[in-house]
C-alpha atoms as a PDB file:
ATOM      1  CA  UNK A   1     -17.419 105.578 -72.076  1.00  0.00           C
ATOM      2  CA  UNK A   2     -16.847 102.736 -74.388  1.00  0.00           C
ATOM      3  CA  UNK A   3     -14.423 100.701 -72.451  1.00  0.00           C
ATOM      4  CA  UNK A   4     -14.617 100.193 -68.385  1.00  0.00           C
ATOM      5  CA  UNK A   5     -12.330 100.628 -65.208  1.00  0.00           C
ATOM      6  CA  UNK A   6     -12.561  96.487 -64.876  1.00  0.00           C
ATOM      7  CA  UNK A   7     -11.485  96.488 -68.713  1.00  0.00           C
ATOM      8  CA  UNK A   8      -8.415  98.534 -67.682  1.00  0.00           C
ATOM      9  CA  UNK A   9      -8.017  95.541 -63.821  1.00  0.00           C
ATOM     10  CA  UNK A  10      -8.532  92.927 -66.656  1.00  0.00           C
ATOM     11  CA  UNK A  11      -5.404  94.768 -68.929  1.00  0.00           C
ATOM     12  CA  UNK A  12      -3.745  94.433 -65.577  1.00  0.00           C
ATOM     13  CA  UNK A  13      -3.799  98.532 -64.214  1.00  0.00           C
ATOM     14  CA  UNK A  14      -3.411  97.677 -60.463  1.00  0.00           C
ATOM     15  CA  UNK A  15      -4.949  99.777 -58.057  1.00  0.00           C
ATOM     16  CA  UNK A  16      -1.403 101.468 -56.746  1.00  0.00           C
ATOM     17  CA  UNK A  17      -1.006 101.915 -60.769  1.00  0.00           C
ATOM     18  CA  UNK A  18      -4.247 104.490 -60.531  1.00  0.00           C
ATOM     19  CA  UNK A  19      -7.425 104.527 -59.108  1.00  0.00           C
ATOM     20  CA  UNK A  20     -11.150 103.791 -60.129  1.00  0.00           C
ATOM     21  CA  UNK A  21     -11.409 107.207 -60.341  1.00  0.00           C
ATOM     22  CA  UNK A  22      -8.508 107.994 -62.392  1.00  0.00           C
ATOM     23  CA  UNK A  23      -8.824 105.112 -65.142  1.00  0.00           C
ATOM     24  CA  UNK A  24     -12.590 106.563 -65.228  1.00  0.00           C
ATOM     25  CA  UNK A  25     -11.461 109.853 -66.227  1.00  0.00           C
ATOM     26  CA  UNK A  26      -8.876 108.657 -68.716  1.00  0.00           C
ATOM     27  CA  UNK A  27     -11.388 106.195 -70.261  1.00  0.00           C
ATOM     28  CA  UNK A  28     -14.057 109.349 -70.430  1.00  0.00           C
ATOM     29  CA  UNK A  29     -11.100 111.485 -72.064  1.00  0.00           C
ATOM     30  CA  UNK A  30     -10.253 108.462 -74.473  1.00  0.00           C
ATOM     31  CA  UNK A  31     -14.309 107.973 -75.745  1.00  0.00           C
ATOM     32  CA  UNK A  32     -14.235 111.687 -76.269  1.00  0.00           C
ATOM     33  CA  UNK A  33     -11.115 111.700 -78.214  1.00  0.00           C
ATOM     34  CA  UNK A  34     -12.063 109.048 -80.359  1.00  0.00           C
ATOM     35  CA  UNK A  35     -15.507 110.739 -81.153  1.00  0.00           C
ATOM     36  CA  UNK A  36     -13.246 114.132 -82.303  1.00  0.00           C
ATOM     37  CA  UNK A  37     -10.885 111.764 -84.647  1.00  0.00           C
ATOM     38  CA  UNK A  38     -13.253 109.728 -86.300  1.00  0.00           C
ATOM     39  CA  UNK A  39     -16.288 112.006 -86.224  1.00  0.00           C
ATOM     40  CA  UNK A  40     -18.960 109.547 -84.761  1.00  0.00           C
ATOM     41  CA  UNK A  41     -20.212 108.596 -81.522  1.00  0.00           C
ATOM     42  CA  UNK A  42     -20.285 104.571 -80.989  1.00  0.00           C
ATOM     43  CA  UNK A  43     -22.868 104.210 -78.385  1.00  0.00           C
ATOM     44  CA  UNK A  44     -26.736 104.732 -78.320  1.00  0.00           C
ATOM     45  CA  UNK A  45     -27.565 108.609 -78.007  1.00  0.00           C
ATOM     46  CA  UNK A  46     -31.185 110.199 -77.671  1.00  0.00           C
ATOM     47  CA  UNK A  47     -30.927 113.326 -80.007  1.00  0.00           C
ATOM     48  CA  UNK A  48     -33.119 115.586 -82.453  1.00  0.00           C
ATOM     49  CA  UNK A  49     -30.826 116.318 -85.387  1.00  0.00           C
ATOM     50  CA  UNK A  50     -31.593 119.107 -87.662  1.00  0.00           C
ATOM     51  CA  UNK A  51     -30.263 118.324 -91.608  1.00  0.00           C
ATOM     52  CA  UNK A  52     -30.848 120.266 -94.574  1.00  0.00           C
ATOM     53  CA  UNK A  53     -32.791 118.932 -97.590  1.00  0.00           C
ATOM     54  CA  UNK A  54     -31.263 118.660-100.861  1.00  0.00           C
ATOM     55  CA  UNK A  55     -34.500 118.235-102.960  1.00  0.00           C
ATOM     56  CA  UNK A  56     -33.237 114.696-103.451  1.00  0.00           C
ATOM     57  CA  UNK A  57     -35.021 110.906-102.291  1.00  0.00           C
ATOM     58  CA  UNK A  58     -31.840 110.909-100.078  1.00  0.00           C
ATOM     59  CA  UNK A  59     -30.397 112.903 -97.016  1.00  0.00           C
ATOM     60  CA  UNK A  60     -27.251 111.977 -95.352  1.00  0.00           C
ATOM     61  CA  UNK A  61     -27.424 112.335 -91.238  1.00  0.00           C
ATOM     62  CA  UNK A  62     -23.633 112.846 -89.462  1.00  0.00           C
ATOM     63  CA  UNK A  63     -24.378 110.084 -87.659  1.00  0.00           C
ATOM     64  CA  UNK A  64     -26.175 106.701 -88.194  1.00  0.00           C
ATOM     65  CA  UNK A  65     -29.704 106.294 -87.420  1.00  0.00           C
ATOM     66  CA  UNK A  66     -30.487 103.564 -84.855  1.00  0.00           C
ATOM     67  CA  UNK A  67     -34.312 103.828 -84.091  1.00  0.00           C
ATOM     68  CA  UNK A  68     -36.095 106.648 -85.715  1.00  0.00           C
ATOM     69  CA  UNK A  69     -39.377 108.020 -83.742  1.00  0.00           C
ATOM     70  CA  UNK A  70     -40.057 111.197 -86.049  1.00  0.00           C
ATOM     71  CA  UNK A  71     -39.205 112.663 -88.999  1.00  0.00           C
ATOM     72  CA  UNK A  72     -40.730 116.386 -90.053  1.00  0.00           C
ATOM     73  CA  UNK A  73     -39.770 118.715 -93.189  1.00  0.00           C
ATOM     74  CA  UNK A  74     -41.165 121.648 -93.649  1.00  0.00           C
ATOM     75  CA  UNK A  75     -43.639 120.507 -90.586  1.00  0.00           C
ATOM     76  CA  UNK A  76     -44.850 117.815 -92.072  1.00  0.00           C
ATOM     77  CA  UNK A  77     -44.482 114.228 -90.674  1.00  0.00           C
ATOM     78  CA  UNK A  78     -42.690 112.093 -93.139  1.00  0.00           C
ATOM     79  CA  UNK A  79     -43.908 108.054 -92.560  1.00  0.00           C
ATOM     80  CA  UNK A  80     -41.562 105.736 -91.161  1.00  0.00           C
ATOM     81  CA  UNK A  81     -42.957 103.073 -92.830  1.00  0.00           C
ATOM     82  CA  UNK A  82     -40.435 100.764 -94.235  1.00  0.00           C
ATOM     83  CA  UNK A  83     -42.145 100.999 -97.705  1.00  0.00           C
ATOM     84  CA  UNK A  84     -42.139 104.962 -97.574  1.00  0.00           C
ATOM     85  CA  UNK A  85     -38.536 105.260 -95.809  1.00  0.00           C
ATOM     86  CA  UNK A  86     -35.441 103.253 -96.579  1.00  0.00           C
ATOM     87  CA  UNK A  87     -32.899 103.559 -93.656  1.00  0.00           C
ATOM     88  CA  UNK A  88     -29.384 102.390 -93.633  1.00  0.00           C
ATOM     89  CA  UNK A  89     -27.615 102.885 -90.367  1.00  0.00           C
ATOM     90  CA  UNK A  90     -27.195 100.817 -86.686  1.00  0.00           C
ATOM     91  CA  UNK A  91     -26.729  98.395 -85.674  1.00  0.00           C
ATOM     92  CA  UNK A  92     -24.138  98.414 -88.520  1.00  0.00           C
ATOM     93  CA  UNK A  93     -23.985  95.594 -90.863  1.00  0.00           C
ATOM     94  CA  UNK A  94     -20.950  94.121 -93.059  1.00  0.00           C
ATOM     95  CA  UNK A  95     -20.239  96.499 -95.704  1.00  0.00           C
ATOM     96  CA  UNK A  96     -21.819  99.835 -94.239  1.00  0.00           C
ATOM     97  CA  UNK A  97     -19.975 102.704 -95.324  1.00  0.00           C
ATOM     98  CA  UNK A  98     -22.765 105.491 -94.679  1.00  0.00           C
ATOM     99  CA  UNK A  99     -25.820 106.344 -93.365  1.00  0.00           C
ATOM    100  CA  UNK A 100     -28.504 106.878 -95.437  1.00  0.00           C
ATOM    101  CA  UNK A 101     -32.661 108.076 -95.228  1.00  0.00           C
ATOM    102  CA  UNK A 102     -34.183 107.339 -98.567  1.00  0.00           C
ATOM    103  CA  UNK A 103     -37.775 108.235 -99.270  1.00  0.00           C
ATOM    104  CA  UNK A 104     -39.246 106.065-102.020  1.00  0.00           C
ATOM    105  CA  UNK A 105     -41.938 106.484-104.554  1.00  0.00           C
ATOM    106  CA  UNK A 106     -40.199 109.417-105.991  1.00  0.00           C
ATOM    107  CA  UNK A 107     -41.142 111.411-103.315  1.00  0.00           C
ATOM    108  CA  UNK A 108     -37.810 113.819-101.910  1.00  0.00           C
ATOM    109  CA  UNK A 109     -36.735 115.489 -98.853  1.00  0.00           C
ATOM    110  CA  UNK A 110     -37.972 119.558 -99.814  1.00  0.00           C
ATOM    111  CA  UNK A 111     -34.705 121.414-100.040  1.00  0.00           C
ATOM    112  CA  UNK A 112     -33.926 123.910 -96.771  1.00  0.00           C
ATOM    113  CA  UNK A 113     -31.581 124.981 -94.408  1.00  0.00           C
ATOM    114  CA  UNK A 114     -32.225 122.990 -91.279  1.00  0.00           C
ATOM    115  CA  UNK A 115     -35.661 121.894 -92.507  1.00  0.00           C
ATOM    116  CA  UNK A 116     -35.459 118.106 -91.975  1.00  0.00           C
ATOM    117  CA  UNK A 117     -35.666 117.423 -88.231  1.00  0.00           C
ATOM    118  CA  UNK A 118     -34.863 113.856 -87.535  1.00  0.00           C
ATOM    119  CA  UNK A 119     -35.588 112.237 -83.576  1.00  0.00           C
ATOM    120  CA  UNK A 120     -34.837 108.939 -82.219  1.00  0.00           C
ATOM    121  CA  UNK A 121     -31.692 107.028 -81.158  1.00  0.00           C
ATOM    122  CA  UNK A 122     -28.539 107.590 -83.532  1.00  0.00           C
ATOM    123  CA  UNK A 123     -24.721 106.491 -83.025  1.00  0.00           C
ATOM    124  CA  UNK A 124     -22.309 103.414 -84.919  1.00  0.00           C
ATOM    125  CA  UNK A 125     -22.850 100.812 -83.023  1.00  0.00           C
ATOM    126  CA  UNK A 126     -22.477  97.081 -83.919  1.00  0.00           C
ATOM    127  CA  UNK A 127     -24.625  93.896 -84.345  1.00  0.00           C
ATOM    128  CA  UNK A 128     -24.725  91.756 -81.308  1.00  0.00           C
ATOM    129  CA  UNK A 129     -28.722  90.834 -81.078  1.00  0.00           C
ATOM    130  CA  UNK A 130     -30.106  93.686 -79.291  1.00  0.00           C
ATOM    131  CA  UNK A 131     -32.073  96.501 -81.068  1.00  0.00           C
ATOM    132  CA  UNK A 132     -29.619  99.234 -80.188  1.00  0.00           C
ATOM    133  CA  UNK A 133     -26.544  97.063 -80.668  1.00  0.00           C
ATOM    134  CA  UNK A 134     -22.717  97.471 -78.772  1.00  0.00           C
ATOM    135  CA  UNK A 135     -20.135  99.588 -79.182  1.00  0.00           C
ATOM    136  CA  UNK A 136     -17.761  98.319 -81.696  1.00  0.00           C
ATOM    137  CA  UNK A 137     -15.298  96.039 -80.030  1.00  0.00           C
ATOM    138  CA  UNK A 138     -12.383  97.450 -82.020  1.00  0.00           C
ATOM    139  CA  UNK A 139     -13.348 100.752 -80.457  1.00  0.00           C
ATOM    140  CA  UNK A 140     -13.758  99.530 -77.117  1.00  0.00           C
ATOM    141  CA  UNK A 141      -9.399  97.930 -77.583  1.00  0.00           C
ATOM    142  CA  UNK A 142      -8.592 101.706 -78.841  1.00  0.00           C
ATOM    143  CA  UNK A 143     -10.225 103.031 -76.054  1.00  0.00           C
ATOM    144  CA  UNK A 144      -8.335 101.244 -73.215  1.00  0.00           C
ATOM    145  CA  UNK A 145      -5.320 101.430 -75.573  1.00  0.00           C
ATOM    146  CA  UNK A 146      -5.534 105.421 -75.309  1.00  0.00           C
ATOM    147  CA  UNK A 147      -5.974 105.348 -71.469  1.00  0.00           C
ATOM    148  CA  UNK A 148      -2.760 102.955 -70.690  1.00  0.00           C
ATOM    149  CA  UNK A 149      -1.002 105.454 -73.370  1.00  0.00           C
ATOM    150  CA  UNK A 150      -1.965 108.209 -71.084  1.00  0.00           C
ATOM    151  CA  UNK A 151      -1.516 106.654 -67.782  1.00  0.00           C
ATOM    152  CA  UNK A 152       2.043 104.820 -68.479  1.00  0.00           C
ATOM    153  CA  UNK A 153       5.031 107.056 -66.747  1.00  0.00           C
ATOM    154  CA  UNK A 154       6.588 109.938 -69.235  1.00  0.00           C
ATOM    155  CA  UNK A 155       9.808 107.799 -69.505  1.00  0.00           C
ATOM    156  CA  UNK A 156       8.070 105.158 -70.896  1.00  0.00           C
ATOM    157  CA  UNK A 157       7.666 105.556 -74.994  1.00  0.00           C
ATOM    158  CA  UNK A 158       7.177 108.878 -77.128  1.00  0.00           C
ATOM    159  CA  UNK A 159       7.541 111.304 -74.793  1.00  0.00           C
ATOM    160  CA  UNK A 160       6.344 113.725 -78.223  1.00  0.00           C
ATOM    161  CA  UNK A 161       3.695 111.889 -78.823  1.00  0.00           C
ATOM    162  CA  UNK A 162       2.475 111.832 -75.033  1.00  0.00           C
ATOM    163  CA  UNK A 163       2.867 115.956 -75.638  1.00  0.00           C
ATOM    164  CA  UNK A 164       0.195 115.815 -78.572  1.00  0.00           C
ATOM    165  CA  UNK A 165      -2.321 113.430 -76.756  1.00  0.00           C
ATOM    166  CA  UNK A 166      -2.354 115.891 -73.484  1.00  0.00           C
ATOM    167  CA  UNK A 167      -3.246 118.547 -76.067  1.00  0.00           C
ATOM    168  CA  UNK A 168      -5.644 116.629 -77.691  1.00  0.00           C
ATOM    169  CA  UNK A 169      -6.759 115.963 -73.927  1.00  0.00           C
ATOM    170  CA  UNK A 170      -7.168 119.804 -72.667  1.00  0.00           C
ATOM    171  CA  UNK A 171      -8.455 120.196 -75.685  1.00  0.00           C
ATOM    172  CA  UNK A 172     -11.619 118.028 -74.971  1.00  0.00           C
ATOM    173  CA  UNK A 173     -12.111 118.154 -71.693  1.00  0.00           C
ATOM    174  CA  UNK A 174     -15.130 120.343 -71.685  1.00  0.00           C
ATOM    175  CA  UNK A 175     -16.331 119.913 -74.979  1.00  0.00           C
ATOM    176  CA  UNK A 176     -20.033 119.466 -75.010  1.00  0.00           C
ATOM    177  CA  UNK A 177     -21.408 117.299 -78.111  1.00  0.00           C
ATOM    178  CA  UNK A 178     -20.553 118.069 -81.238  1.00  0.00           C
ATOM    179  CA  UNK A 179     -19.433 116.011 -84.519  1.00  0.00           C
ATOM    180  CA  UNK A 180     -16.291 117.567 -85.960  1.00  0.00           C
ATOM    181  CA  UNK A 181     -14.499 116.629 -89.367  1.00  0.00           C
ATOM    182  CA  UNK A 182     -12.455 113.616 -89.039  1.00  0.00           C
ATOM    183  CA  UNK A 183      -8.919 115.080 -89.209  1.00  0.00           C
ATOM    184  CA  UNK A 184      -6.706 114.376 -91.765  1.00  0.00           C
ATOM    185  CA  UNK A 185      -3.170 112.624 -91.526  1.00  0.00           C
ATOM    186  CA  UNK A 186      -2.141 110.281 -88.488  1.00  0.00           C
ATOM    187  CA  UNK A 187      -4.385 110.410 -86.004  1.00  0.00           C
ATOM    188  CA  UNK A 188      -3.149 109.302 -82.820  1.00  0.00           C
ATOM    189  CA  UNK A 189       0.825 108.818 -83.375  1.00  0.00           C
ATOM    190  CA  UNK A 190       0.163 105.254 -82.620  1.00  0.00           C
ATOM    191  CA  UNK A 191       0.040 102.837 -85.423  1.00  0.00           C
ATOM    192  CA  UNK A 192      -1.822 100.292 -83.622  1.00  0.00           C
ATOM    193  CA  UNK A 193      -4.625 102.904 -82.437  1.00  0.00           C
ATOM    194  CA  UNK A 194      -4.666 104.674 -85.681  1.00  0.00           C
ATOM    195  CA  UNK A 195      -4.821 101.406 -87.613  1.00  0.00           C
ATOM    196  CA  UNK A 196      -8.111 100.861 -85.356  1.00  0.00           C
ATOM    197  CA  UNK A 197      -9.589 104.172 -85.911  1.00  0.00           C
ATOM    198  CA  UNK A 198      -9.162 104.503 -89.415  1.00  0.00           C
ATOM    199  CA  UNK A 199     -11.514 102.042 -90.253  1.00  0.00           C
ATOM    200  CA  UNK A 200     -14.405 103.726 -88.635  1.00  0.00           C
ATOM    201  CA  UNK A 201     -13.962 107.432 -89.835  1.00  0.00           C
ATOM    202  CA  UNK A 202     -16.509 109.343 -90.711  1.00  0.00           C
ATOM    203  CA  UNK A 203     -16.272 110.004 -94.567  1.00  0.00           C
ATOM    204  CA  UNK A 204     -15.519 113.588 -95.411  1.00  0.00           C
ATOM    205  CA  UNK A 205     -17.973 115.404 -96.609  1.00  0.00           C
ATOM    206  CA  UNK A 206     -21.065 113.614 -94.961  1.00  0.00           C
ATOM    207  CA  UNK A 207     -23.883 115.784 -93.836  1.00  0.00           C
ATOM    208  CA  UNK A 208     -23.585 117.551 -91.214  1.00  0.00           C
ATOM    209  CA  UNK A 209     -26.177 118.542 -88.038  1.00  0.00           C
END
């Protein structure tokens, strides 16, 4: 989750308002709909991603690299080095707008379908002097900002736009990990959420697992 329930006490959510249990569930539904409208994940994750090669020094992951502990194409190890591998993902710095594995030397990923397997810690996270780095403290205010949209009482606001987030919610509830295509348009209904979200969107087009 990228916000907390004592996020959502410090917001001022009493306890006859919902319990632990409830803002923990609409905080889990909130991270998960954030991940489906921007298309990344902004926390550490362990994965193996499998990407295709293009033939080209450069391959574009869905998500940014954190800590890479392999790389294979074709079944052969690729070094890490920093001489041999340039890497431009997480923490995230000012100005990133993608991630990015470059080989150097004029040496290229081998093009394939699902050749390039990639292993190690991946997700946008933020600089705040740890290796893996924070969630994004914009994301963490659109997170809690979705919950108290979901929890306040239906005749308080949009009731419309309360429809379309319970749709978006049902919608995610059991959805396993997977990046989707950031969608296009509005994204939440709420300018103040979608002004936060559209500044970490995944671009379109980026390579996909």
């Amino acid at each position: 989750m990228y916000a907390s329930v004592s996020d959502m006490r410090a917001e001022g959510v009493s306890e006859a308002q919902a319990s632990d249990e409830r803002l923990a569930a609409l905080l889990d539904e909130a991270s998960r709909a954030i991940d489906r409208l921007t298309g990344w994940f902004f926390e550490p994750r362990t994965l193996v991603l499998r990407l295709d090669g293009r033939g080209t020094a450069t391959i574009e992951p869905p998500v940014p690299p954190i800590a890479l502990t392999e790389l294979v194409a074709d079944g052969r190890n690729i070094s890490l080095a920093s001489n041999d591998l340039v890497v431009v993902g997480a923490p995230a710095a000012f100005g990133f707008d993608a991630p990015r594995l470059t080989r150097t030397f004029g040496r290229c990923f081998p093009k394939g379908r699902g050749n390039v397997e990639a292993t190690g810690v991946w997700g946008y996270t933020e600089i705040n002097g740890t290796p893996h780095g924070r969630t994004p403290l914009a994301i963490r205010r659109a997170c809690i900002l979705l919950a108290q949209r979901w929890l306040a009482p239906l005749g308080e606001g949009d009731t419309e736009a309360r429809t379309r987030w319970r749709v978006i919610e049902e919608r995610t509830r059991d959805q396993s990990y997977k990046l989707d295509r950031p969608i296009a348009g509005t994204l939440s209904g709420d300018p103040d959420i979608d002004a936060i979200l559209m500044r970490f969107r995944r671009p379109l087009g980026l390579g996909a697992a």
